[in-house]
N, C-alpha and C. Protein backbone atom coordinates (compact mmCIF):
# COMPACT_ATOMS: atom_id res chain seq x y z
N UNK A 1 4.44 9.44 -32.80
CA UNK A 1 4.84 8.98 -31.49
C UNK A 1 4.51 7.50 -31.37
N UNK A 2 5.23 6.49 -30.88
CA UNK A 2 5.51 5.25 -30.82
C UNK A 2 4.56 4.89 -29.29
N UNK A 3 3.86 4.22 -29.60
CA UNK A 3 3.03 3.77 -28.11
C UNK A 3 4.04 2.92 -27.07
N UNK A 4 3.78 2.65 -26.04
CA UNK A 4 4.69 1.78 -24.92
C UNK A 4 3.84 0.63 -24.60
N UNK A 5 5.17 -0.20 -24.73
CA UNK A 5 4.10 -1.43 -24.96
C UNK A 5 4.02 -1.97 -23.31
N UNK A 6 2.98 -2.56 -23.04
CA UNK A 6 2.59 -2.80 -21.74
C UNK A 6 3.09 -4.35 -21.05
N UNK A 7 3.34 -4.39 -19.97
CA UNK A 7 3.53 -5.76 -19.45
C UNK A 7 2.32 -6.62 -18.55
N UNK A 8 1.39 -5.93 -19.09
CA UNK A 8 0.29 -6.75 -19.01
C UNK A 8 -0.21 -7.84 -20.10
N UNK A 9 -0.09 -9.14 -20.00
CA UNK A 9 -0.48 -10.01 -21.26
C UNK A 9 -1.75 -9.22 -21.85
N UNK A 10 -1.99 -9.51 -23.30
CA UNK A 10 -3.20 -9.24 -23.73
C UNK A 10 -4.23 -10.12 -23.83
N UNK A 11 -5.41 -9.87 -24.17
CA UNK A 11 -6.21 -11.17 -23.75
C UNK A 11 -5.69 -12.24 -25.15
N UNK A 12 -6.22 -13.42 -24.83
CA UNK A 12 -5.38 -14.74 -25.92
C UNK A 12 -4.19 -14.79 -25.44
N UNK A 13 -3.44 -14.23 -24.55
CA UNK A 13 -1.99 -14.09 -24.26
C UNK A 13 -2.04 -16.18 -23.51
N UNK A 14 -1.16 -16.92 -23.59
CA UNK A 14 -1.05 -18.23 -23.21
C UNK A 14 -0.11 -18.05 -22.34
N UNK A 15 -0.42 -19.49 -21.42
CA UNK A 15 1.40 -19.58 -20.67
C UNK A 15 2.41 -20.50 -21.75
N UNK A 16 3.58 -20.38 -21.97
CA UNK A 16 3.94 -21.13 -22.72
C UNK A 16 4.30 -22.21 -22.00
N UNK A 17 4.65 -23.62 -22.76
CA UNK A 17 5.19 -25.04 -21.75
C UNK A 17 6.56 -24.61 -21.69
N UNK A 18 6.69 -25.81 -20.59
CA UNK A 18 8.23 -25.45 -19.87
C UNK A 18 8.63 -26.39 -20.85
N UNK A 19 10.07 -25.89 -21.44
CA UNK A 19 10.56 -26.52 -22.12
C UNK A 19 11.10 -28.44 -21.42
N UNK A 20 11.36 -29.27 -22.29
CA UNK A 20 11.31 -30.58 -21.63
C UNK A 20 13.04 -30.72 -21.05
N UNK A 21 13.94 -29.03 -21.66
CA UNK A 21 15.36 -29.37 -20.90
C UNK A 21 15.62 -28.15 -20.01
N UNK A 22 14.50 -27.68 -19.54
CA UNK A 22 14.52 -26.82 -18.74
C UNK A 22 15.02 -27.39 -17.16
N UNK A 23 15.68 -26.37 -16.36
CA UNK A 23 16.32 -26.56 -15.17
C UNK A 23 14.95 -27.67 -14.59
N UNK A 24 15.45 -28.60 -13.88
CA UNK A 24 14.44 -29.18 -12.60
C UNK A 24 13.80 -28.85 -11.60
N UNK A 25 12.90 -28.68 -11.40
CA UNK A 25 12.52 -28.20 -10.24
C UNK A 25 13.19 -28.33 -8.95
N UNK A 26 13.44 -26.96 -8.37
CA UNK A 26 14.48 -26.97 -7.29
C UNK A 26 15.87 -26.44 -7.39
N UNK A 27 16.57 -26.70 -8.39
CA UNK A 27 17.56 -26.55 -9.12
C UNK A 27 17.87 -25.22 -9.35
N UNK A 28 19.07 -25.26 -9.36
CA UNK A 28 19.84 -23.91 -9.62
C UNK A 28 20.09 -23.13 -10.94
N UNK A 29 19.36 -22.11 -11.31
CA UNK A 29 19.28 -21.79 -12.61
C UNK A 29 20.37 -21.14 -12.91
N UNK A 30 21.27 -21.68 -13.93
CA UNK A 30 22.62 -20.85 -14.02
C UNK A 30 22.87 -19.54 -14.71
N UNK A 31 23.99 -19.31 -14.12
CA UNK A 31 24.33 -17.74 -14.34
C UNK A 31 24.81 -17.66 -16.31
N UNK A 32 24.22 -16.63 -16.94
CA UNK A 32 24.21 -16.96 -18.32
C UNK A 32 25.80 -16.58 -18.63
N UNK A 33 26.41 -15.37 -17.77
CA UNK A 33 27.63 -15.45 -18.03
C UNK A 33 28.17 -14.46 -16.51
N UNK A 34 29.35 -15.51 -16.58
CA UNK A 34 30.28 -15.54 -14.98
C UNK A 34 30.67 -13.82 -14.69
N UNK A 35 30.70 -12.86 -15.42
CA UNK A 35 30.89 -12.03 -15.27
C UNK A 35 29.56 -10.49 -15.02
N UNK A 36 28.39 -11.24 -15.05
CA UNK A 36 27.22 -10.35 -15.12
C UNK A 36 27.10 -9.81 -13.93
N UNK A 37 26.52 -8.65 -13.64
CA UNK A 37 26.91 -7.59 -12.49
C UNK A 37 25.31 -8.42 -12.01
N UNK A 38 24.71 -8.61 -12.51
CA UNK A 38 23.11 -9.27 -11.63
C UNK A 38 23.10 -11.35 -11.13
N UNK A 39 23.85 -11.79 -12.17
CA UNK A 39 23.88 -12.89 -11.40
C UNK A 39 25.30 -13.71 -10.95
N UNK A 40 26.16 -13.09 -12.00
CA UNK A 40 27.40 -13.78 -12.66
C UNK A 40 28.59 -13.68 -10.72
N UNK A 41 28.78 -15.17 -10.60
CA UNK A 41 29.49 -14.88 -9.62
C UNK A 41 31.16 -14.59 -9.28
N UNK A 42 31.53 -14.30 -10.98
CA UNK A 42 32.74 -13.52 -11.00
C UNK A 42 32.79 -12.14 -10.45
N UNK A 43 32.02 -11.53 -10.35
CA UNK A 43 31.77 -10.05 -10.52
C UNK A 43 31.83 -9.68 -9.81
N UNK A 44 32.76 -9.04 -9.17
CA UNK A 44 33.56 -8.64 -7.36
C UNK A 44 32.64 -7.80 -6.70
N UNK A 45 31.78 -6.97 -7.42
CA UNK A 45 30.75 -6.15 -6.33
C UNK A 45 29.35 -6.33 -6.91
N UNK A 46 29.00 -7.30 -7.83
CA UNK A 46 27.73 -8.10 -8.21
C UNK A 46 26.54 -7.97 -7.35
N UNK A 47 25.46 -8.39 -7.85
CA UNK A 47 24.35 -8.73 -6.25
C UNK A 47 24.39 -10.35 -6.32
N UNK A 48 24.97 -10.62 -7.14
CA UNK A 48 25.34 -12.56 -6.93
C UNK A 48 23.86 -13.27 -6.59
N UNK A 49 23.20 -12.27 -7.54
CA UNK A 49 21.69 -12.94 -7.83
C UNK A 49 21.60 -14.62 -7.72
N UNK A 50 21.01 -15.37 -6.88
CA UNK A 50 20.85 -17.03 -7.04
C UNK A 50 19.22 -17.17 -7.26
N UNK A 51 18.64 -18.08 -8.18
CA UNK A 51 17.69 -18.52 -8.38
C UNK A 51 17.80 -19.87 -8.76
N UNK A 52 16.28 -20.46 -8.17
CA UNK A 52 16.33 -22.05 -8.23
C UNK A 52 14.62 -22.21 -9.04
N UNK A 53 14.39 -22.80 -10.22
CA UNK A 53 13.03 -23.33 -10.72
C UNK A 53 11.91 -23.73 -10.04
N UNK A 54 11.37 -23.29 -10.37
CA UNK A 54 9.82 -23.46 -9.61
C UNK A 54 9.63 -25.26 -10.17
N UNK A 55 8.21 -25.52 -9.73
CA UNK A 55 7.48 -26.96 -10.26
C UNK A 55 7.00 -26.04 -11.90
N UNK A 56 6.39 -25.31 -12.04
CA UNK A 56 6.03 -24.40 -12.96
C UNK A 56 6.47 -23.47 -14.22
N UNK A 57 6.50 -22.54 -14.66
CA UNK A 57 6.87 -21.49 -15.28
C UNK A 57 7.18 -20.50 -14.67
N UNK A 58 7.67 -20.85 -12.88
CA UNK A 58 8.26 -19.72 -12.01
C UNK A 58 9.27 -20.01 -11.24
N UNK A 59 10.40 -19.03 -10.67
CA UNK A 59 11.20 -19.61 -9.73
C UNK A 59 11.17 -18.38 -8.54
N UNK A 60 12.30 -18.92 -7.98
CA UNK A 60 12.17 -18.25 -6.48
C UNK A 60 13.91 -17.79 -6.72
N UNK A 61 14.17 -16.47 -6.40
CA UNK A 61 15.49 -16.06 -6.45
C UNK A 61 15.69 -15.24 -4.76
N UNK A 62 17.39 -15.00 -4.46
CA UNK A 62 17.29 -14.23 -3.46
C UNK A 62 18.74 -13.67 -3.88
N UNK A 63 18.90 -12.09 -3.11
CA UNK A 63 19.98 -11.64 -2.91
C UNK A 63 20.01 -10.73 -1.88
N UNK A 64 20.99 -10.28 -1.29
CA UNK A 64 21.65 -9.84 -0.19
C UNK A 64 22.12 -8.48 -0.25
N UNK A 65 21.55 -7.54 0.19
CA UNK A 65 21.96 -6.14 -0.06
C UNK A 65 23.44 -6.11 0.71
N UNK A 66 24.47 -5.44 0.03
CA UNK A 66 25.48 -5.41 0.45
C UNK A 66 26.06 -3.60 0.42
N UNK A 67 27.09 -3.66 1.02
CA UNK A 67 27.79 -2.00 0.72
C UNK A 67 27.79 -1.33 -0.30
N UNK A 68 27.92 -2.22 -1.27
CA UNK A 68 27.93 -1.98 -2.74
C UNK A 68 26.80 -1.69 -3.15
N UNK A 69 26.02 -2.03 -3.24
CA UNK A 69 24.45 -2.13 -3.75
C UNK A 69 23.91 -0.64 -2.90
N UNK A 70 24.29 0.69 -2.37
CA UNK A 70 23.46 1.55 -1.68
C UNK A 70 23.10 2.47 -2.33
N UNK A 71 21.89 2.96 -2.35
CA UNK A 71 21.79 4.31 -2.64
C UNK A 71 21.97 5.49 -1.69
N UNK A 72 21.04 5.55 -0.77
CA UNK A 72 21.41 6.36 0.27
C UNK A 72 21.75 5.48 1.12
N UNK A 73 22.27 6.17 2.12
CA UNK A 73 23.11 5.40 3.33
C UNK A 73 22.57 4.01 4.05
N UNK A 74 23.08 2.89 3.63
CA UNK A 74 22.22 1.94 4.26
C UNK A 74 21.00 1.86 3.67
N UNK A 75 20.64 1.78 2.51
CA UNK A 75 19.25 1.35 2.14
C UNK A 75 20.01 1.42 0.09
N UNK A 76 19.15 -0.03 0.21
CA UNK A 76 19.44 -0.33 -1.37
C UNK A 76 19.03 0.88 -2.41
N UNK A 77 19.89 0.69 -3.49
CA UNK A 77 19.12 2.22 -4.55
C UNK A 77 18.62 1.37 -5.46
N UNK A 78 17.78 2.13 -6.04
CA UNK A 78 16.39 1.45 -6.44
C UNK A 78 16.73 1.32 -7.95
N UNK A 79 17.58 1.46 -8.40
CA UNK A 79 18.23 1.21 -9.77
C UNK A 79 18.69 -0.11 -9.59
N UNK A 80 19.68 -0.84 -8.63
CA UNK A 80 20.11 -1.83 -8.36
C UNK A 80 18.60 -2.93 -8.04
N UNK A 81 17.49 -2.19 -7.43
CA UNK A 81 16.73 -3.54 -6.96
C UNK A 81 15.96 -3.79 -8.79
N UNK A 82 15.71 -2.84 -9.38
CA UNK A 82 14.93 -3.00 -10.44
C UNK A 82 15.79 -3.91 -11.18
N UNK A 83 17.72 -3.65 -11.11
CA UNK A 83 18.52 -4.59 -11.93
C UNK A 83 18.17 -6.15 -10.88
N UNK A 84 17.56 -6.32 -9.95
CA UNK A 84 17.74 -7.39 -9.45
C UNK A 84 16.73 -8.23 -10.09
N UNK A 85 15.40 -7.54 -10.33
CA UNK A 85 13.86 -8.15 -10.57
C UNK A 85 14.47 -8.43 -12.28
N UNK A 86 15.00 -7.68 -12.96
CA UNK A 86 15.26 -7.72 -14.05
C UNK A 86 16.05 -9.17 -14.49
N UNK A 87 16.74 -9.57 -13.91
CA UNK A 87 17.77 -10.33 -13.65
C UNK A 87 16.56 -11.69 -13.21
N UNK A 88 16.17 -11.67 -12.27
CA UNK A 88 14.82 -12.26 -12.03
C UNK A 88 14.19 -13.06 -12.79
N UNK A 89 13.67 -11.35 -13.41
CA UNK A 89 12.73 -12.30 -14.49
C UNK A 89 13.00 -12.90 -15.41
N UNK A 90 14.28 -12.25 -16.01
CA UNK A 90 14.99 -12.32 -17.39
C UNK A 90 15.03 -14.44 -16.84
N UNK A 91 15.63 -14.94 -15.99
CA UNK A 91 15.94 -15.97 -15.89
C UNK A 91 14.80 -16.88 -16.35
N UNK A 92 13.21 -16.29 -15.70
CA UNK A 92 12.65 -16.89 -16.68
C UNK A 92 13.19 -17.67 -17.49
N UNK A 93 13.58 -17.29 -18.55
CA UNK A 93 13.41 -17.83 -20.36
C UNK A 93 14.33 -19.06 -20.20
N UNK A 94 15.05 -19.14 -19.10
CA UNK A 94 15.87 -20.89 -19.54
C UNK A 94 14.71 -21.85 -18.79
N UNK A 95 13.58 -21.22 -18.46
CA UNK A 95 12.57 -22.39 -18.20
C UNK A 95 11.48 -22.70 -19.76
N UNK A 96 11.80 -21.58 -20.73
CA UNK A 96 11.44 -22.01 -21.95
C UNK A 96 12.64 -22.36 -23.54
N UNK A 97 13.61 -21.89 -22.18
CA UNK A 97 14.85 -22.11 -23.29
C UNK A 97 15.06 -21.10 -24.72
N UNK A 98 14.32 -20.01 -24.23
CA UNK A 98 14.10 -18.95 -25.09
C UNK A 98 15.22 -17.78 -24.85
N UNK A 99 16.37 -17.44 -25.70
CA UNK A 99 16.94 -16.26 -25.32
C UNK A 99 16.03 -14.94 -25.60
N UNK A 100 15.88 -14.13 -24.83
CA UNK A 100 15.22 -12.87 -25.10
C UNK A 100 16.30 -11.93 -24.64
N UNK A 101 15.57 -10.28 -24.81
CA UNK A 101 16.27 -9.11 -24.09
C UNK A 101 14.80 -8.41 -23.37
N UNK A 102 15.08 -7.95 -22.46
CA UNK A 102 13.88 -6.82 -21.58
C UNK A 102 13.79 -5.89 -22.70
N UNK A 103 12.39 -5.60 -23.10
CA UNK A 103 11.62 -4.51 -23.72
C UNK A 103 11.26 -3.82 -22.84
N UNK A 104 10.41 -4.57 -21.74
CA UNK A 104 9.83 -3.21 -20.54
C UNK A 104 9.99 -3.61 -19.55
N UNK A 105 10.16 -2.93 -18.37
CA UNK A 105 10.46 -3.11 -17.19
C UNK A 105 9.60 -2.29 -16.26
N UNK A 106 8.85 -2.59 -15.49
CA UNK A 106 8.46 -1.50 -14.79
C UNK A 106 8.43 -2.19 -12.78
N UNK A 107 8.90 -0.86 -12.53
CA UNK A 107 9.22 -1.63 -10.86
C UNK A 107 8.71 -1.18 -9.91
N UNK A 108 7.79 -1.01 -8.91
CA UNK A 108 7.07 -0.62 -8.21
C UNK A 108 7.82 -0.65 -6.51
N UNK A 109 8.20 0.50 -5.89
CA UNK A 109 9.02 0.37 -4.28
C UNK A 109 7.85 0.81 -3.52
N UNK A 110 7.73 -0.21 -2.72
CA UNK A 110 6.82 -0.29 -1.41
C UNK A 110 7.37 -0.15 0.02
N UNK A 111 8.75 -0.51 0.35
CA UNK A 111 9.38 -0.24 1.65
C UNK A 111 10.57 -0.08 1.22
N UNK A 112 11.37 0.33 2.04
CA UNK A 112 12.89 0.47 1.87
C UNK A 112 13.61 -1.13 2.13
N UNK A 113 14.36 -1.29 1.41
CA UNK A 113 15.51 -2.58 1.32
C UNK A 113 16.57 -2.29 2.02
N UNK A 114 17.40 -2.47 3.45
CA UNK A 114 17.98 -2.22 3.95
C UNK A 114 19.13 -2.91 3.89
N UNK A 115 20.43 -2.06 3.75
CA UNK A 115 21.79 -2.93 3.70
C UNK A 115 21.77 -3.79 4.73
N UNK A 116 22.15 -5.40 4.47
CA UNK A 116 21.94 -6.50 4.98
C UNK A 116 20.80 -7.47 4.92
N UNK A 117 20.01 -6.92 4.21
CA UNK A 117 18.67 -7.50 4.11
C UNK A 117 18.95 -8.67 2.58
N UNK A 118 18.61 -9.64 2.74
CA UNK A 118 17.85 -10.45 1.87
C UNK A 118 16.95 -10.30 1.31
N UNK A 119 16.45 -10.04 -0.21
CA UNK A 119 15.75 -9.73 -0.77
C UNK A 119 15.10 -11.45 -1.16
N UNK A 120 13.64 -12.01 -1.15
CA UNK A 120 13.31 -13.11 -1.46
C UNK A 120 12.26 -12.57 -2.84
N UNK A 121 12.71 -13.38 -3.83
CA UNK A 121 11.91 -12.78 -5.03
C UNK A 121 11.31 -14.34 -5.50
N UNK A 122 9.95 -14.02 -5.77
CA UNK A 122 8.97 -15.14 -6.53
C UNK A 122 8.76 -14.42 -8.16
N UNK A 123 8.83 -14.97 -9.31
CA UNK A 123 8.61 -14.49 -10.74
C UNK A 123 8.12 -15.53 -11.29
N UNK A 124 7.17 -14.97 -12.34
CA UNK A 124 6.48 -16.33 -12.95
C UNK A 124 6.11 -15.61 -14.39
N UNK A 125 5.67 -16.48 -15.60
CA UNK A 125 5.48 -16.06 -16.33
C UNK A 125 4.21 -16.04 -16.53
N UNK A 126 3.83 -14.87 -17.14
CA UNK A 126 2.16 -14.33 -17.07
C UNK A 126 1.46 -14.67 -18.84
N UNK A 127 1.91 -14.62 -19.33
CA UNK A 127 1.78 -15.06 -20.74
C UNK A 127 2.27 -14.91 -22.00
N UNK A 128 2.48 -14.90 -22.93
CA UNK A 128 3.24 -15.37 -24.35
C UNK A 128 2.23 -15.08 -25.33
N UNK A 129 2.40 -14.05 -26.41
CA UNK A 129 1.98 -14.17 -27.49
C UNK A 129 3.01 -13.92 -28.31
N UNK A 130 3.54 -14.71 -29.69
CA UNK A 130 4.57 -14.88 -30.49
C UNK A 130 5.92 -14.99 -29.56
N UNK A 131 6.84 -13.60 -29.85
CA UNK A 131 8.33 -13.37 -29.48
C UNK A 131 7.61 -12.76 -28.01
N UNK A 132 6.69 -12.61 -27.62
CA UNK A 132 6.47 -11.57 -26.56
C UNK A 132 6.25 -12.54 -25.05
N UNK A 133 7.06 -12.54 -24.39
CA UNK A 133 6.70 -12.54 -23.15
C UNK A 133 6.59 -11.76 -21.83
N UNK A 134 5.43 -11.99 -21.15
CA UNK A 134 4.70 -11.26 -20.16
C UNK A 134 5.53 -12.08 -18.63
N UNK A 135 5.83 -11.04 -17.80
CA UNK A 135 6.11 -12.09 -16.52
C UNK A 135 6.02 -11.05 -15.29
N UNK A 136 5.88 -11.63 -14.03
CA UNK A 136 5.72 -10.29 -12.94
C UNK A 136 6.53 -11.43 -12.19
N UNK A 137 6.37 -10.39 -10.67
CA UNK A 137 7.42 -10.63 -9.43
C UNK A 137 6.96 -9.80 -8.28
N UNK A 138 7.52 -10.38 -7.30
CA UNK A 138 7.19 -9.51 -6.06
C UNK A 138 8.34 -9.83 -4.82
N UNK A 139 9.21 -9.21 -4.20
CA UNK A 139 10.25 -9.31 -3.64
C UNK A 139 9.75 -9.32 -2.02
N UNK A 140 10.10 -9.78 -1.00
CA UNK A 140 9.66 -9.66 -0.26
C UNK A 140 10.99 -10.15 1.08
N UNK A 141 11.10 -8.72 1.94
CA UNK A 141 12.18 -8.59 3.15
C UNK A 141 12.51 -9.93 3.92
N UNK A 142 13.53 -10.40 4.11
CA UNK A 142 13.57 -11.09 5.09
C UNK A 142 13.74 -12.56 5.02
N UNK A 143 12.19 -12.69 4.37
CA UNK A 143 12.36 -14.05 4.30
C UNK A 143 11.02 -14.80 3.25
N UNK A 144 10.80 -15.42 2.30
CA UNK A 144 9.66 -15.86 1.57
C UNK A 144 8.55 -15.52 1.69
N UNK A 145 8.18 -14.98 3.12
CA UNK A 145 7.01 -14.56 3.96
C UNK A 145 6.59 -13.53 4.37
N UNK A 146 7.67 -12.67 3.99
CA UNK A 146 8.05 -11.44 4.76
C UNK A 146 7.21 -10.47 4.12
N UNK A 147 7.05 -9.30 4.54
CA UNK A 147 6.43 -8.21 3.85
C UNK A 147 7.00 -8.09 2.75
N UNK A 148 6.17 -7.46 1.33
CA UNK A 148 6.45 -7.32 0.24
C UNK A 148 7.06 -5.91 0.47
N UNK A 149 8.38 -5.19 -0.55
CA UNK A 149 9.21 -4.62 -0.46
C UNK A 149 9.04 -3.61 -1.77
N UNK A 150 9.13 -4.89 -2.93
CA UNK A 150 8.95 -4.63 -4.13
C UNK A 150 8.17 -5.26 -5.01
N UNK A 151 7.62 -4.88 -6.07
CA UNK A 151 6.95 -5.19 -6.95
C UNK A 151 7.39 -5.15 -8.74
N UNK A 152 7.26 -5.97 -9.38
CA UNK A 152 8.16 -6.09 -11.02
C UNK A 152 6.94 -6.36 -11.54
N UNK A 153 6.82 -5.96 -13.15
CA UNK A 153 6.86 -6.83 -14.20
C UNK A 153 7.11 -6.77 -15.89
N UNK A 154 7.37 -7.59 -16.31
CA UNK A 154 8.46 -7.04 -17.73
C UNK A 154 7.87 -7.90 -18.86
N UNK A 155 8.48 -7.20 -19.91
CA UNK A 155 7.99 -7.44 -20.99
C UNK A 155 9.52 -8.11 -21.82
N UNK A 156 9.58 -9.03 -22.24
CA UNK A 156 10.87 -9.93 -22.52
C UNK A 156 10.50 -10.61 -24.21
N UNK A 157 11.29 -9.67 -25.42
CA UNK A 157 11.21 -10.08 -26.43
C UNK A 157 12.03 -11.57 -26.76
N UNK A 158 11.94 -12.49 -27.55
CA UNK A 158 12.42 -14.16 -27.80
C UNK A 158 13.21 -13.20 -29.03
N UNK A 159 14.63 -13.20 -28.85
CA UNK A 159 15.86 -12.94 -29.91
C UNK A 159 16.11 -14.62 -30.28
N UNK A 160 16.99 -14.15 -31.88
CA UNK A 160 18.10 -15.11 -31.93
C UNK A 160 19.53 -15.33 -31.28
N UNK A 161 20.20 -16.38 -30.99
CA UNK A 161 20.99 -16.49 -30.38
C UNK A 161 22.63 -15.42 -30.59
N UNK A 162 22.00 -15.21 -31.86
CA UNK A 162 23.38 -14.18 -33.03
C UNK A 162 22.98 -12.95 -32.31
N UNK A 163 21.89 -11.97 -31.64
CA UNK A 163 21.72 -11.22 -31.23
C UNK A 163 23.20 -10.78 -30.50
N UNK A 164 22.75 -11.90 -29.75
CA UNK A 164 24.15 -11.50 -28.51
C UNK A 164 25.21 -11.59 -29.12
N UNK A 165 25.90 -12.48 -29.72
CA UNK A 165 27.14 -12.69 -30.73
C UNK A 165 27.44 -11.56 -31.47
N UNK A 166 26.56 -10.90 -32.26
CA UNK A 166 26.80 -9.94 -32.66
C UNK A 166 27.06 -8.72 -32.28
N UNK A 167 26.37 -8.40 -30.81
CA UNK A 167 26.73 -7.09 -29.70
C UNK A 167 28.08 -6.90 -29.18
N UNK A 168 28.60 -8.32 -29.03
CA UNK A 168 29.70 -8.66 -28.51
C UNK A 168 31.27 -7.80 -28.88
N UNK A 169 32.16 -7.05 -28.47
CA UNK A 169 32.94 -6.68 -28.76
C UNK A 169 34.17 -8.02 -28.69
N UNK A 170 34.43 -8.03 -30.68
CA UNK A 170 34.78 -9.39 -31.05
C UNK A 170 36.00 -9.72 -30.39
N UNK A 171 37.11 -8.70 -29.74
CA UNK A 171 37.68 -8.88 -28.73
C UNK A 171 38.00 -10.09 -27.54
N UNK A 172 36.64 -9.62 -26.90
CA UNK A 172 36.03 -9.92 -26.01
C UNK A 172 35.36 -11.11 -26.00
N UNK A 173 34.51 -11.51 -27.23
CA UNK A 173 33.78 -12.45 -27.57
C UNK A 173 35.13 -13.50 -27.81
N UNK A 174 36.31 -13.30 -28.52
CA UNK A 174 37.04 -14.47 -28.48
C UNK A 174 37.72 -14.82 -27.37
N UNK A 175 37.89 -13.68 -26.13
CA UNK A 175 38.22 -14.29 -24.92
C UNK A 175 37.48 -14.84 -24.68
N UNK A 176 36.06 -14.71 -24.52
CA UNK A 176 35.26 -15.95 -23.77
C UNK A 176 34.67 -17.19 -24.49
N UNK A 177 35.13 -17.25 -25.85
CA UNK A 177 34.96 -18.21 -26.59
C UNK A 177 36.44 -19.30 -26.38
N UNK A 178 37.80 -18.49 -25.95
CA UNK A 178 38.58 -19.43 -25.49
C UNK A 178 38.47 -19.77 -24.11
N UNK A 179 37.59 -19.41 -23.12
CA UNK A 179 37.30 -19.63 -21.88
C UNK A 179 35.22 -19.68 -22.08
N UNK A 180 34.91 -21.17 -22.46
CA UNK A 180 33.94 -21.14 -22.21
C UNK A 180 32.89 -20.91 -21.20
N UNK A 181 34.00 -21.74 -19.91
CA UNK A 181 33.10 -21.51 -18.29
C UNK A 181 32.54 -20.01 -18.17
N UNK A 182 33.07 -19.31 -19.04
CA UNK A 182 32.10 -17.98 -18.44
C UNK A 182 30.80 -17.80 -18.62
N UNK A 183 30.54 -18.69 -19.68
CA UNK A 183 29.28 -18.20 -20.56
C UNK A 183 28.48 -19.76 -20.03
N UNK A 184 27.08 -19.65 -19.51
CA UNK A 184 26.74 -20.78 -19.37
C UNK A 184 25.68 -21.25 -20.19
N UNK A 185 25.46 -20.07 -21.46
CA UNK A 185 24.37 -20.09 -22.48
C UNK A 185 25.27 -21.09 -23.39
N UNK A 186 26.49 -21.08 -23.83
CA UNK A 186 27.20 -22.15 -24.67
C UNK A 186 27.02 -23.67 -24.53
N UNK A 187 25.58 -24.12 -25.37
CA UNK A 187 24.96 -25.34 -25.23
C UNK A 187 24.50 -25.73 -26.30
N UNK A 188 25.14 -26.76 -27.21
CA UNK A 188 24.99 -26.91 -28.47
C UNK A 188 23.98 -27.25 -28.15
N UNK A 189 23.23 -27.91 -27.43
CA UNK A 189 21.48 -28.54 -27.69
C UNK A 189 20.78 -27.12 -27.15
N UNK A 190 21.19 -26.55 -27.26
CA UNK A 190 19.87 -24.99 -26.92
C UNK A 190 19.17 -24.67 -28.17
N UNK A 191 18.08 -25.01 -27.78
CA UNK A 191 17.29 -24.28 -29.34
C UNK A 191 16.80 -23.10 -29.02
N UNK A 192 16.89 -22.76 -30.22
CA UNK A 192 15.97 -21.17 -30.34
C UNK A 192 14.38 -21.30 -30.93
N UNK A 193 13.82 -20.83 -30.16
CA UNK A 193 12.30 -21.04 -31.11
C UNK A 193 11.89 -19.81 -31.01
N UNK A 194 12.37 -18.60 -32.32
CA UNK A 194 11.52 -17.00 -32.42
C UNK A 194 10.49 -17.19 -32.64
């Protein structure tokens, strides 16, 4: 039996530096591709996830519970808020310029998220050892201030960039290779550091 690996850093765990072409503080962290159901603002019933960079190794994201997004009647389903924190955190990594994928996720519901509500999410990264990064979150109703709602935090392995290239149904991958605007990871100066 295979142990589960935890999203708690281990001790020696570091913060890593923000990379020196990482978004600016304030700034709008872009959507990695126009069609993603968590940030991508092609995506007709999306949560049109927006996040902007912290001064730090954190940013501040928000989204908007909509019709789409319900589980039971009028109140967000909790599959969608965990895809929200996920989405979240995952953004992380263009503040280290690191592509990764979520290894662990774990999401904690404290109140109900009500259709129409604004979800305000803070995420930061908790620490780095090798490919492994540690990061949490906490969502909170209303408004930056508001009561906490939800609670995240994930465990985010550092892939190579071929990861994704290779998942890609090659199809598909050459439509959006003849339509770059979709993809906003297509940046010849992006390095990878596994």
């Amino acid at each position: 039996m295979s142990r589960v690996s935890s999203t708690i850093p281990p001790e020696g765990a570091e913060i890593p530096p923000r990379h020196p072409k990482a978004p600016e503080p304030g700034t709008k962290i872009p959507s990695h591709f126009g069609h993603c159901f968590g940030c991508g603002e092609l995506h007709p019933t999306g949560l049109h996830l927006v996040a902007h960079a912290g001064d730090g190794q954190n940013l501040t994201a928000v989204f908007t519970v909509t019709e789409n997004h319900q589980g039971a009647p009028g109140l967000a389903h909790g599959g969608l808020l965990s895809l929200a924190f996920d989405e979240a955190l995952g953004k992380l990594m263009w503040l280290i310029r690191s592509p990764a994928v979520t290894a662990r996720l774990e999401t904690d519901f404290l109140l109900p998220v009500p259709m129409g509500t604004t979800l305000h999410i803070t995420a930061e990264i908790t620490g780095q050892v090798n490919r492994k990064v540690y990061c949490s979150a906490v969502g909170r109703l209303g408004s930056p201030d508001g009561p906490i709602a939800v609670r995240a935090a994930s465990l985010y392995v550092i892939v190579p960039m071929q990861h994704f290239l290779d998942n890609a149904p090659k199809e598909y991958l050459a439509h959006v290779i003849a339509h770059p605007e979709l993809l906003a990871f297509v940046d010849p100066e992006f390095e990878i550091n596994p």
